[in-house]
Each structure stands twice: as C-alpha cells, then as structure tokens.
N, C-alpha and C. Protein backbone atom coordinates (compact mmCIF):
# COMPACT_ATOMS: atom_id res chain seq x y z
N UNK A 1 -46.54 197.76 296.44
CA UNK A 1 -45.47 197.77 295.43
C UNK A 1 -45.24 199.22 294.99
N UNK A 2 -44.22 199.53 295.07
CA UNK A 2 -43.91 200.97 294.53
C UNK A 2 -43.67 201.26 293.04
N UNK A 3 -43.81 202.75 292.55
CA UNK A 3 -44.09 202.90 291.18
C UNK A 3 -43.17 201.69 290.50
N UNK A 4 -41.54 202.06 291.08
CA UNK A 4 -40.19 201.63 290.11
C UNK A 4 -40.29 199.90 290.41
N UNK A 5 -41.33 199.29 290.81
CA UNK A 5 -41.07 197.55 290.96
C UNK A 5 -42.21 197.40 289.94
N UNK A 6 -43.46 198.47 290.19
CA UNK A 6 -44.14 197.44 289.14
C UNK A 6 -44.02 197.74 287.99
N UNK A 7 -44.63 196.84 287.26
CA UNK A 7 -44.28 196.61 285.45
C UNK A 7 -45.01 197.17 284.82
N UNK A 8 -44.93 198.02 284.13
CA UNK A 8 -45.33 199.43 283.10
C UNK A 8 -45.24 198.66 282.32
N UNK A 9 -46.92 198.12 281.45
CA UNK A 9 -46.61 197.53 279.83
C UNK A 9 -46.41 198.27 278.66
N UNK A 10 -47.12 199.42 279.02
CA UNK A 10 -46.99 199.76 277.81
C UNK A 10 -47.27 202.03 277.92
N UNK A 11 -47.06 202.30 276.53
CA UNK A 11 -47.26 204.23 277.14
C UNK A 11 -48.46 204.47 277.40
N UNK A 12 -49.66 203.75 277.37
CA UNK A 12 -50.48 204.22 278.15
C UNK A 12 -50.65 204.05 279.61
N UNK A 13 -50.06 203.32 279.85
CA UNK A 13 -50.04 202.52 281.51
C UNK A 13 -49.03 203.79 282.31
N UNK A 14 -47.86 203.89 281.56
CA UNK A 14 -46.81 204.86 281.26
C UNK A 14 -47.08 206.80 281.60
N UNK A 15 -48.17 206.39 280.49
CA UNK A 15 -48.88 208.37 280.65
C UNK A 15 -49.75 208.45 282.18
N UNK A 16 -50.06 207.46 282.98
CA UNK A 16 -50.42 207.04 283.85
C UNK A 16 -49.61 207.43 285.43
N UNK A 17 -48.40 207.37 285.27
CA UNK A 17 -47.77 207.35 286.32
C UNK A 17 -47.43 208.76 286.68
N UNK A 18 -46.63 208.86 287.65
CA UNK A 18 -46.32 210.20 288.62
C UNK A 18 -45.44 210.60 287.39
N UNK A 19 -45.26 212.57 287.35
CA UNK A 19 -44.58 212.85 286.86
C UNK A 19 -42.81 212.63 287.34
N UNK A 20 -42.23 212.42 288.01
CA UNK A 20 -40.97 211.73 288.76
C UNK A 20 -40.51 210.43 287.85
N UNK A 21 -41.31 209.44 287.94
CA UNK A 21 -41.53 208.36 287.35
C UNK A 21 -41.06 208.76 285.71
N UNK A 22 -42.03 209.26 285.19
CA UNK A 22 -41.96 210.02 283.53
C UNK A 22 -40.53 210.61 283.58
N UNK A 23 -40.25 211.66 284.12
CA UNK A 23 -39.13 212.34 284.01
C UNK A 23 -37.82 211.16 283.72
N UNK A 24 -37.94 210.36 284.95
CA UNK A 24 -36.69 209.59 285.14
C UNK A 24 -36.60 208.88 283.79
N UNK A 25 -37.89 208.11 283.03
CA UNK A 25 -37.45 207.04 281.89
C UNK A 25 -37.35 208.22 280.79
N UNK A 26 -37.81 208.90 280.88
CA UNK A 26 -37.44 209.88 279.35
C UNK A 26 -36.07 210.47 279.16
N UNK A 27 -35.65 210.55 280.67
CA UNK A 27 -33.97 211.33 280.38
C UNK A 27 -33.62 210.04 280.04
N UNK A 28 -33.77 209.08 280.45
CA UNK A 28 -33.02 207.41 280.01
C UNK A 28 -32.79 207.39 278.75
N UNK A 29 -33.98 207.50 277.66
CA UNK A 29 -34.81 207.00 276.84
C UNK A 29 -33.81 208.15 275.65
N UNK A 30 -34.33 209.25 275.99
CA UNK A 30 -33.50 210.59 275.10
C UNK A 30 -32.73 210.60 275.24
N UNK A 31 -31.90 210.01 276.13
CA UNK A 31 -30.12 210.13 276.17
C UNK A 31 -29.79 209.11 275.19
N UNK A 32 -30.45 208.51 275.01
CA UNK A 32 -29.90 207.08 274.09
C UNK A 32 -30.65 207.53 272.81
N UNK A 33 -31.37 207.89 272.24
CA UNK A 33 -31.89 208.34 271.54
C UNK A 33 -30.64 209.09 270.57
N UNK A 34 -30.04 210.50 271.43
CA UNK A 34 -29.34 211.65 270.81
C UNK A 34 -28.26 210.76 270.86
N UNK A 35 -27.52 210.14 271.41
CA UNK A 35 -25.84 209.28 271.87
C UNK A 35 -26.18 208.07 270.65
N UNK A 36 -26.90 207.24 270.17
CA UNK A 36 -26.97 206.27 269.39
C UNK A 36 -26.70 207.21 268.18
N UNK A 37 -27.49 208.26 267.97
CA UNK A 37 -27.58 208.78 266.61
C UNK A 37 -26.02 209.28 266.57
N UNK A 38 -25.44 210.15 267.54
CA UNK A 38 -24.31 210.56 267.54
C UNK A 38 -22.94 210.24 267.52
N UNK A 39 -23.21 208.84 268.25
CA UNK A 39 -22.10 207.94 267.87
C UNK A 39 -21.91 206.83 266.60
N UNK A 40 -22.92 207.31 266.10
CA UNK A 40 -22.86 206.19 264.89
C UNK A 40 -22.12 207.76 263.60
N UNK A 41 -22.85 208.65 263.84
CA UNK A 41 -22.15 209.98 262.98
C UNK A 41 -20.83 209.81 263.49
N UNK A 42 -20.17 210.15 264.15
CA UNK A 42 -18.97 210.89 264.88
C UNK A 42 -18.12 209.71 264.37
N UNK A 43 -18.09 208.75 265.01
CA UNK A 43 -17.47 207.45 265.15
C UNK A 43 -17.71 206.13 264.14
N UNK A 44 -18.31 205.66 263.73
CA UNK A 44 -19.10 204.35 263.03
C UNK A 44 -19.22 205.27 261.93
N UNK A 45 -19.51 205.92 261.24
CA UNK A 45 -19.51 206.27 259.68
C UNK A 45 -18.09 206.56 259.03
N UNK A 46 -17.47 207.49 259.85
CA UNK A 46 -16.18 207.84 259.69
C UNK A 46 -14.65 206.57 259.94
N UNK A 47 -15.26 205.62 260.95
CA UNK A 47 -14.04 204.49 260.45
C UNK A 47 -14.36 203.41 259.67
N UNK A 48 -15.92 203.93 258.83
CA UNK A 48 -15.72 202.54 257.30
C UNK A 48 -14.93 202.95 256.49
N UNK A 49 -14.24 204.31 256.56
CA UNK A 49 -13.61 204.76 255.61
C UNK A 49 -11.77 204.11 256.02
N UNK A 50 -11.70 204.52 257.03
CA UNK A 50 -10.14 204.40 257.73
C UNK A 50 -10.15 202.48 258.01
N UNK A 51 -10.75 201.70 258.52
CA UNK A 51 -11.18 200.13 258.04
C UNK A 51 -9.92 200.01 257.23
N UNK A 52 -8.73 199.60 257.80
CA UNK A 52 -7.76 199.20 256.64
C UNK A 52 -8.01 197.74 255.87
N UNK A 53 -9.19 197.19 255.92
CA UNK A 53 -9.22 195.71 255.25
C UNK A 53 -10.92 195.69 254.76
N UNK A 54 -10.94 195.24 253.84
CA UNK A 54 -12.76 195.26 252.98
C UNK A 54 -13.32 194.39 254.38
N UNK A 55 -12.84 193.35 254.98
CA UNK A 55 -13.19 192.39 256.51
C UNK A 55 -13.55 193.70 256.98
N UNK A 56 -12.64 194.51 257.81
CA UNK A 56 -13.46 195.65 258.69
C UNK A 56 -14.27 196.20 258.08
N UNK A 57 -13.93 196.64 256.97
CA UNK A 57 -14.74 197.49 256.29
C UNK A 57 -16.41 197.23 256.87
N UNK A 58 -16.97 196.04 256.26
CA UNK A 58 -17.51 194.98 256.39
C UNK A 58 -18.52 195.03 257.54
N UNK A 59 -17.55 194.97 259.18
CA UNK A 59 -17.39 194.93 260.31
C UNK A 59 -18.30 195.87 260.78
N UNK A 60 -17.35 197.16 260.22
CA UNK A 60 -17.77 198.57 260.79
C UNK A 60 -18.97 199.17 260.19
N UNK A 61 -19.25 198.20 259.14
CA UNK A 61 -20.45 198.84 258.43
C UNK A 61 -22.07 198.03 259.32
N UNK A 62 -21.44 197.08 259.73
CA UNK A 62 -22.95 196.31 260.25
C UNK A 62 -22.82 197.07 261.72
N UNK A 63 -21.77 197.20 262.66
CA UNK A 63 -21.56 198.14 263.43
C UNK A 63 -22.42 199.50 263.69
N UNK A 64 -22.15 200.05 262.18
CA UNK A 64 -22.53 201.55 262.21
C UNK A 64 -24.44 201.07 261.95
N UNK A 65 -24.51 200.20 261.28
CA UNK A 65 -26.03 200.32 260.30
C UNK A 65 -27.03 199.29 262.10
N UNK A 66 -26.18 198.57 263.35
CA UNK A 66 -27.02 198.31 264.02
C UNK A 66 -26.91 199.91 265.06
N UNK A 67 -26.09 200.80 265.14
CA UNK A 67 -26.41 202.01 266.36
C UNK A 67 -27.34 202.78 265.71
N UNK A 68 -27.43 203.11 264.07
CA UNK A 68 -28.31 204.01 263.36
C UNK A 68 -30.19 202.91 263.85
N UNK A 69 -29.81 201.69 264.09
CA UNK A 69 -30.99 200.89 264.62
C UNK A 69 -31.59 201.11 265.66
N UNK A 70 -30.55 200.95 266.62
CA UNK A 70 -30.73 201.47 267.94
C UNK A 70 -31.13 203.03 268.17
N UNK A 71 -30.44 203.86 267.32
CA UNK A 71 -31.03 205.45 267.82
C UNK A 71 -32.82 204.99 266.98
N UNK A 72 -33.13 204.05 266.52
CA UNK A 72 -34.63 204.16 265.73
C UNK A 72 -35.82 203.59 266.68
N UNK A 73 -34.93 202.45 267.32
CA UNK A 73 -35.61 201.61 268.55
C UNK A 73 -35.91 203.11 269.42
N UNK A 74 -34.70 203.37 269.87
CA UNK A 74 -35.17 204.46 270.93
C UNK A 74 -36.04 205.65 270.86
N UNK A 75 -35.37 206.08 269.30
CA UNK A 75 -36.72 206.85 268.92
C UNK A 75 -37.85 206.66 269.30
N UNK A 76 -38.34 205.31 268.83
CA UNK A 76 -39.74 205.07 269.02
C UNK A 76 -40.61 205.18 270.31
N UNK A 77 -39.72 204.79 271.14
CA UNK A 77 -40.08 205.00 272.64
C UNK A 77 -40.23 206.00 273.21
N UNK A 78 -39.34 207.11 272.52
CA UNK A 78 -39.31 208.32 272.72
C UNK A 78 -40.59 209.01 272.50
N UNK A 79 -41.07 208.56 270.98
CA UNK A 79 -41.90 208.90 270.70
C UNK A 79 -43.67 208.57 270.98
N UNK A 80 -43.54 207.11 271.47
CA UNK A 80 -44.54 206.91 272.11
C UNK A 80 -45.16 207.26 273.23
N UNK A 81 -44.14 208.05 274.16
CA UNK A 81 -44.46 208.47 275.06
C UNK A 81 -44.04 210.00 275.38
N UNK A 82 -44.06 210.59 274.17
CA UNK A 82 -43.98 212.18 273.48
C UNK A 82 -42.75 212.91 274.43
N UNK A 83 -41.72 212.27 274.44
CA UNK A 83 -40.42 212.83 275.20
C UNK A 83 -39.73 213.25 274.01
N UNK A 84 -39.38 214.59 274.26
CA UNK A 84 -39.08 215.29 272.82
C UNK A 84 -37.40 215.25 273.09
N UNK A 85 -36.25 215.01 272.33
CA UNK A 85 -35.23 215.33 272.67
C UNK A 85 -34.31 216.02 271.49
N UNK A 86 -33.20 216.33 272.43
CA UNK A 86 -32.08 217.26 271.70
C UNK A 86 -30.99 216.50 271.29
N UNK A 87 -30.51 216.25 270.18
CA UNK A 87 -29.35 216.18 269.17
C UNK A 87 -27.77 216.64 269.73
N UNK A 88 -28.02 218.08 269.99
CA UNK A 88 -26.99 218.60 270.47
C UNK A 88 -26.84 218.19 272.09
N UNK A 89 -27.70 217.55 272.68
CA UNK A 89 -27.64 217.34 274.09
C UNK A 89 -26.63 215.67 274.20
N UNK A 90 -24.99 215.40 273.46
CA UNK A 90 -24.94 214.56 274.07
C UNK A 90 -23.63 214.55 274.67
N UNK A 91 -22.88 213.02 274.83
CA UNK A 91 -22.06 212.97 275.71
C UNK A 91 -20.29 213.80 275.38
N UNK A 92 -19.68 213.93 275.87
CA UNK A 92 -18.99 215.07 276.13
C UNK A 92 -17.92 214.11 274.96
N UNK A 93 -17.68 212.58 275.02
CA UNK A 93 -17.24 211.84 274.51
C UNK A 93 -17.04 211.96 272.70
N UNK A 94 -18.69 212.72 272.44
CA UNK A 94 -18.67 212.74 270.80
C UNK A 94 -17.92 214.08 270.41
N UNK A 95 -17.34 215.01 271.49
CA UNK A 95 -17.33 216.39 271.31
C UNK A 95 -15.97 216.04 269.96
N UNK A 96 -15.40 214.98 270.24
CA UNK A 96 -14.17 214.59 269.69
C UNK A 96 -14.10 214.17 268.28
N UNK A 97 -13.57 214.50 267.07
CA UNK A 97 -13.64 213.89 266.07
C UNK A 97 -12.44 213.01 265.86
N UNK A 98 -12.87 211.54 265.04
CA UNK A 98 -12.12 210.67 265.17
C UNK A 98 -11.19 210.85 264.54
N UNK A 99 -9.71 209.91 264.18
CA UNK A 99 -9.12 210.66 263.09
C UNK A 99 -8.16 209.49 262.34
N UNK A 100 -7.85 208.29 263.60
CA UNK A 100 -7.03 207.41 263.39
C UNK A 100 -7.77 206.20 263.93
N UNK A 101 -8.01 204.98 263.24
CA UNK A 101 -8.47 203.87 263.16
C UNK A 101 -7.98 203.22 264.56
N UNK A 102 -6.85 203.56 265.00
CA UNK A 102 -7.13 202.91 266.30
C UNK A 102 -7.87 203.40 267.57
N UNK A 103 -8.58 204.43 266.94
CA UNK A 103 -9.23 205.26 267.65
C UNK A 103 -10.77 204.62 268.36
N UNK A 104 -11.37 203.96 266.73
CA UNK A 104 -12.42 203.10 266.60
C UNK A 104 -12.42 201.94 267.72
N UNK A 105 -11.09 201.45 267.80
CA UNK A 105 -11.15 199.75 268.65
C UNK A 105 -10.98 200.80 269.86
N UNK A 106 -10.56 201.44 270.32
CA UNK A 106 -10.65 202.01 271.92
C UNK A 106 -12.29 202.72 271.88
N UNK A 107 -12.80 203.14 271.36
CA UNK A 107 -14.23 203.33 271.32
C UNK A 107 -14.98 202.58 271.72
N UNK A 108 -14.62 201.63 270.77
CA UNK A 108 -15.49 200.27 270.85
C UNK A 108 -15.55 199.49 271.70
N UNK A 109 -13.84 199.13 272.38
CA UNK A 109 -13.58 198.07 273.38
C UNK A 109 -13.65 198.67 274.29
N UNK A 110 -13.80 200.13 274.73
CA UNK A 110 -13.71 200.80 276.07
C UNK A 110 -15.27 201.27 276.40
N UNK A 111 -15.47 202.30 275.42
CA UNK A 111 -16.39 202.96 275.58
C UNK A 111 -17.83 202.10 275.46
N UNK A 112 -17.93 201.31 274.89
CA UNK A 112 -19.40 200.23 274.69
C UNK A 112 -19.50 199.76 275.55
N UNK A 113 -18.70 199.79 276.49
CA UNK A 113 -18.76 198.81 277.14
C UNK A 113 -19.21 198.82 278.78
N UNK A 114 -19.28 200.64 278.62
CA UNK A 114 -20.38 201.58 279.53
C UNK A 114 -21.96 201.48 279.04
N UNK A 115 -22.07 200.83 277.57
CA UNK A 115 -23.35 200.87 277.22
C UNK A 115 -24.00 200.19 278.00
N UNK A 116 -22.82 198.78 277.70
CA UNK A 116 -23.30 197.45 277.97
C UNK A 116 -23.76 197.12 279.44
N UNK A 117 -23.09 198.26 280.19
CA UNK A 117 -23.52 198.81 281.49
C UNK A 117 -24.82 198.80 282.09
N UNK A 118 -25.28 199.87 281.37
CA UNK A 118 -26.39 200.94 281.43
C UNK A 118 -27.27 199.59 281.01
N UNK A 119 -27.06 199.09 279.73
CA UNK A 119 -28.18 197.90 279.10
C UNK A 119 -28.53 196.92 280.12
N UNK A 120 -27.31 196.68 280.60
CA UNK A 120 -27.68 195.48 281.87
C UNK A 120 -28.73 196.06 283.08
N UNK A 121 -28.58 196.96 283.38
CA UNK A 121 -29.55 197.81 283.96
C UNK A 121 -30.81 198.04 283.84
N UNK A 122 -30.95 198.31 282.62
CA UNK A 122 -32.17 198.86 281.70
C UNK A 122 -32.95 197.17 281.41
N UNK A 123 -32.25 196.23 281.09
CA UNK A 123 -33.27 194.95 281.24
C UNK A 123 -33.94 194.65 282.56
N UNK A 124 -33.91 195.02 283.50
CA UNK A 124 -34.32 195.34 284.45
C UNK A 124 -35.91 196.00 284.79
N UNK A 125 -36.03 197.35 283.74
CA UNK A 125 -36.07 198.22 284.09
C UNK A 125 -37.83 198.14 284.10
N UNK A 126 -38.42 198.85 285.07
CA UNK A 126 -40.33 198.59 285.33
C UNK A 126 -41.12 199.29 284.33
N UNK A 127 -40.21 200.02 283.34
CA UNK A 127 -41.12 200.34 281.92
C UNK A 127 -40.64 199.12 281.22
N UNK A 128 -41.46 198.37 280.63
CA UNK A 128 -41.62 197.10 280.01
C UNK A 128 -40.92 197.21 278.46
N UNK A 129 -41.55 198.09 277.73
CA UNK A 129 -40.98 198.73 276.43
C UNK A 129 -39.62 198.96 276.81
N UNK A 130 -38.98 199.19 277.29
CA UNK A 130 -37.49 200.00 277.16
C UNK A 130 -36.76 198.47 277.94
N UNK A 131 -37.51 197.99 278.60
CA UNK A 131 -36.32 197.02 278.98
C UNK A 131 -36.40 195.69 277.68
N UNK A 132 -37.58 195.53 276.98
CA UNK A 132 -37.33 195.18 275.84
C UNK A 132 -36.54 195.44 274.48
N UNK A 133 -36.31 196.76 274.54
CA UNK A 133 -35.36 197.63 273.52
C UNK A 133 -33.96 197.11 274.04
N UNK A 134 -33.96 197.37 275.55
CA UNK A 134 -32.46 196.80 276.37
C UNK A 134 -31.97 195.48 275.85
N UNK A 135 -33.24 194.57 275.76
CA UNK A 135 -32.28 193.05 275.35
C UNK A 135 -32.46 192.82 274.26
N UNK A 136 -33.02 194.07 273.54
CA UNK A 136 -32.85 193.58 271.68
C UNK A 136 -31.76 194.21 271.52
N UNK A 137 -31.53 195.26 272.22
CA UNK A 137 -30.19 196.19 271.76
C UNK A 137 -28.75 195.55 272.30
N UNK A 138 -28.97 194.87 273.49
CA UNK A 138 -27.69 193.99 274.43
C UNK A 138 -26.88 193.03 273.53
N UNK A 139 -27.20 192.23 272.54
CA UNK A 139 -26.29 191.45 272.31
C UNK A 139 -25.43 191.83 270.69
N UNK A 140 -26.17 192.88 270.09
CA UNK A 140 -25.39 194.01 269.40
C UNK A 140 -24.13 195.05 270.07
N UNK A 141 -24.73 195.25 271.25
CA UNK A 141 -23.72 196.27 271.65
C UNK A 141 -22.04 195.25 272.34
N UNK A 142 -22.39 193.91 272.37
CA UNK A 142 -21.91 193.11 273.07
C UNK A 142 -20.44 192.95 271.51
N UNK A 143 -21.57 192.69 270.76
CA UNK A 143 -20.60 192.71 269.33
C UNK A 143 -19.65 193.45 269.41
N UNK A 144 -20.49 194.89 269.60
CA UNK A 144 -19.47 196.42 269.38
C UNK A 144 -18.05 196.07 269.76
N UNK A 145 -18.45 195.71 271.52
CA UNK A 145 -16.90 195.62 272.24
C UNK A 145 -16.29 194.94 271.70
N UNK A 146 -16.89 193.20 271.33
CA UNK A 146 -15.85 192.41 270.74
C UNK A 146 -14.97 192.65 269.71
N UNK A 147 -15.46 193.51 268.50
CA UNK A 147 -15.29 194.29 267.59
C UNK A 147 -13.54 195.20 267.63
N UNK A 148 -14.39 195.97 268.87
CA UNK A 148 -13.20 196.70 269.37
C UNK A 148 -12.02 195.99 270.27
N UNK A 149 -12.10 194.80 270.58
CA UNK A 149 -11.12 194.27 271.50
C UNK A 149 -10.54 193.42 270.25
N UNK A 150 -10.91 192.93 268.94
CA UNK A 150 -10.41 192.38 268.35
C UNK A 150 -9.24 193.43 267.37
N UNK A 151 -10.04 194.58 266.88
CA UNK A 151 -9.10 195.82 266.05
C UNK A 151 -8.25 196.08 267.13
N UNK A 152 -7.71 196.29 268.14
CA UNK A 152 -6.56 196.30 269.17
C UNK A 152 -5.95 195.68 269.41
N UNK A 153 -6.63 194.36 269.87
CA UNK A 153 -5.51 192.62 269.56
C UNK A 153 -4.62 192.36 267.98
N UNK A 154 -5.35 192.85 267.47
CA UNK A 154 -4.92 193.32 265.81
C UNK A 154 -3.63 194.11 265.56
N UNK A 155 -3.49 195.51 266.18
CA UNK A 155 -3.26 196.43 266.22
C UNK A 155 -1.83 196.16 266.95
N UNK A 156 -2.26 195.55 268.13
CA UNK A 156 -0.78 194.95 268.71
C UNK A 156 0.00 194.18 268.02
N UNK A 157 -0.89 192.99 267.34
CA UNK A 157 -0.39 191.77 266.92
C UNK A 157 0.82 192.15 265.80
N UNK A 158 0.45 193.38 265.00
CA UNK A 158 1.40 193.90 263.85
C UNK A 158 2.40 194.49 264.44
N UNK A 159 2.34 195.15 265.65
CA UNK A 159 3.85 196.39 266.04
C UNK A 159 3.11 196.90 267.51
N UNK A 160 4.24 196.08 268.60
CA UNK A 160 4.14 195.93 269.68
C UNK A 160 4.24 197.57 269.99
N UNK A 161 4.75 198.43 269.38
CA UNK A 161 4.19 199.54 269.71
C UNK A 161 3.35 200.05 269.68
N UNK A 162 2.04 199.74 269.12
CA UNK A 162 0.83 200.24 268.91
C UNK A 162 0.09 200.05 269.98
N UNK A 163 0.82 199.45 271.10
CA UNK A 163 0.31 199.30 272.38
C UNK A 163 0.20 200.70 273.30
N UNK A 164 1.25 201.25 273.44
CA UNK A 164 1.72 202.72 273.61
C UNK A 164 0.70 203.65 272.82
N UNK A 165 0.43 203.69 271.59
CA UNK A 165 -0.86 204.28 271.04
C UNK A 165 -1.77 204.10 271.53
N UNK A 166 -2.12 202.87 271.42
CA UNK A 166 -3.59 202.62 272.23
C UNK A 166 -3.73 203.06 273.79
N UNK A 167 -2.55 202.81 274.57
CA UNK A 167 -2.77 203.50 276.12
C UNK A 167 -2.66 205.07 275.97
N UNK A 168 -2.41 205.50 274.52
CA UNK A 168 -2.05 207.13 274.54
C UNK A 168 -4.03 207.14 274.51
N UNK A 169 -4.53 207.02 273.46
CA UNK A 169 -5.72 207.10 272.91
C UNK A 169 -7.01 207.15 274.39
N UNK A 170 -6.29 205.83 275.38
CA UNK A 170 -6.94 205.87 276.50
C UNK A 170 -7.20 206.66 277.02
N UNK A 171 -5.94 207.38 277.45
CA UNK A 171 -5.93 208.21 278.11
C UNK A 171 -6.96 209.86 278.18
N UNK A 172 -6.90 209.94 276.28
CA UNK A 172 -7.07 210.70 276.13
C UNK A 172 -8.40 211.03 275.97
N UNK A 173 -9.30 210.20 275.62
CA UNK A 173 -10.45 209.56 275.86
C UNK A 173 -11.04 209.32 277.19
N UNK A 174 -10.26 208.98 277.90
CA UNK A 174 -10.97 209.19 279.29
C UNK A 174 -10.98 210.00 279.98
N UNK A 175 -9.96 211.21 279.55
CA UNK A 175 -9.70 212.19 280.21
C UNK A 175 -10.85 213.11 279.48
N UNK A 176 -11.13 213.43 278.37
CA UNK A 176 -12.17 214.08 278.03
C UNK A 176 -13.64 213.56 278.39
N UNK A 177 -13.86 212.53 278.61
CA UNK A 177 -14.78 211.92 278.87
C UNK A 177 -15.17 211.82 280.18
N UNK A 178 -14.17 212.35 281.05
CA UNK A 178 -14.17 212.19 282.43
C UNK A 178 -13.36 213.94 283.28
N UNK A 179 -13.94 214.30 282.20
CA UNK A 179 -12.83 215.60 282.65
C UNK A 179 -13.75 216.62 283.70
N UNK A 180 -15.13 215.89 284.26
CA UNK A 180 -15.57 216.93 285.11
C UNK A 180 -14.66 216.15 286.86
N UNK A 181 -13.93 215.07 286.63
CA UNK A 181 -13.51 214.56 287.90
C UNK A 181 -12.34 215.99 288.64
N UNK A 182 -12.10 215.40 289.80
CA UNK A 182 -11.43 216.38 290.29
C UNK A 182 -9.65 216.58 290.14
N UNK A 183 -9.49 215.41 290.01
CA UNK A 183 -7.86 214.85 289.15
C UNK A 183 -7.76 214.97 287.65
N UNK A 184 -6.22 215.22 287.73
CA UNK A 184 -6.34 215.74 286.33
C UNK A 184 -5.31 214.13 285.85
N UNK A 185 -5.58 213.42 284.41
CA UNK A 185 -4.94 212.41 284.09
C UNK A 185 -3.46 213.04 283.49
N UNK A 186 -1.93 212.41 283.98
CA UNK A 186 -1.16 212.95 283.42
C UNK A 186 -0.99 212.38 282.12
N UNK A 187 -0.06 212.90 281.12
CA UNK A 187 -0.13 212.40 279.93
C UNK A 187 1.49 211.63 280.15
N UNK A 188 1.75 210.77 279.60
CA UNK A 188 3.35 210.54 280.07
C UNK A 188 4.33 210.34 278.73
C-alpha cells in the first residue's frame, strides 16, 4: 500500500511519514487555513452590512461566523502538525474588495462552489484528521452556494436586468481569478 492509500490517524502517525507526503497535506491544510480567514474578512463581514433585508442580514451572518469556523478547524490541523502559514499567502480572488451586494451571491454561488470541489476531494483524503474537517466543513460550504444561488434568483426576480450585472460581476471575477490563463476574457 502506498503512503497516499493508507490511513494516517492521527499527527503522530502523520510526523511519521516521508517529507513529500508532509509537504503535500500542509500546502492543503494552510491554504485553507489563510483563504477561510480571508474570505470571511474580504467578503462575509463586509456584505452583513450591504444584506438589504434583517433575513440576509441574518443569512450572511451565520455564513460569515461558519468560514471564521472553518479557518479555526483548519487552524488546528495546522497546528497539530506544526505547518506554520501565511495570511498574506492567499487566493488572487480576495485581492478584490467587495462593494455591491450582488457581488456576495456570485461569490457564493460561483466561487464556493470550487470549495465544494476541493472538499469532495479532501473526504477522501489518507490524512484521517483533514478528511474529517472535509465532511464537517462540506455541508456548510454546501449552504454557502445555496445562499448565493438564492441572493441571484432574488436579484433577478426584482429587475430582469440584474441579470446583465450578475454576468458583468462573472466575468469579472473570473477573469481576475483566472487571469494567469492564456486568453484574455472580453468584457462586452
């Protein structure tokens, strides 16, 4: 059985393995670590304010108070297995400050939904601890999107133009988020 099939219970089993092995779950581990903390700052603190209804308000606050959870989960893992990480090390995505509430539901409904990615993955995963963090953290992040696919269904439902916003927002969002590709997204 090779390192990545068998099941790592725990960080001592963990401090145990090849350095390769270590490397790979700690960039995992610290990326989620600095990106939980950062997207709950950037994004999730800043639209309880813009929340045009005490309901979102509400929403965005259990939202923001489960990623400040999640950067604590990951912490811990981080810390149990002394992977030190950087704050300033994250995704190119937070470089952006939010500004308009429909900003939040394309976050949410787009961008989580790369989490939800990675999470499906990570339950998987042959460190035992982290794929446990994966399915405590999975059906929160599952929220997120719904969250965000509902503030957009919303968003339309009032002024069929806010559809045109939201594909502007896409765009613009994926293009920063994706801007090491070799195509450039036009704006139209």
């Amino acid at each position: 059985m090779d390192r990545f099939n068998k099941k790592i219970l725990n960080a001592e089993e963990f401090k145990k393995m090849d350095e390769e092995y270590q490397n790979a779950v700690k960039k995992v581990i610290v990326s989620h670590v600095a990106n939980e903390l950062k997207g709950a700052l950037v994004f999730d603190e800043p639209a309880i304010r813009l929340a045009p209804t005490p309901r979102y308000k509400w929403l965005v606050s259990r939202n923001t108070m489960q990623e400040f959870g999640h950067h604590i989960l990951f912490l811990r893992l981080a810390q149990d297995i002394n992977a030190a990480w950087d704050e300033n090390k994250t995704l190119t995505l937070f470089d952006y400050k939010m500004k308009e509430w429909v900003e939040f539901g394309v976050i949410k409904a787009f961008g989580d939904v790369a989490e939800l990615v990675e999470l499906d993955d990570l339950i998987d995963s042959s460190y035992v601890p982290l794929a446990n963090v994966a399915k405590e953290t999975y059906p929160e992040e599952k929220f997120h999107v719904g969250l965000g696919k509902e503030i957009l269904t919303d968003l339309i439902g009032e002024d069929k133009n806010n559809k045109e916003i939201i594909n502007k927002n896409l765009r613009k969002y994926f293009h920063l988020h994706y801007s090491f590709w070799p195509c450039k997204i036009k704006e139209q």
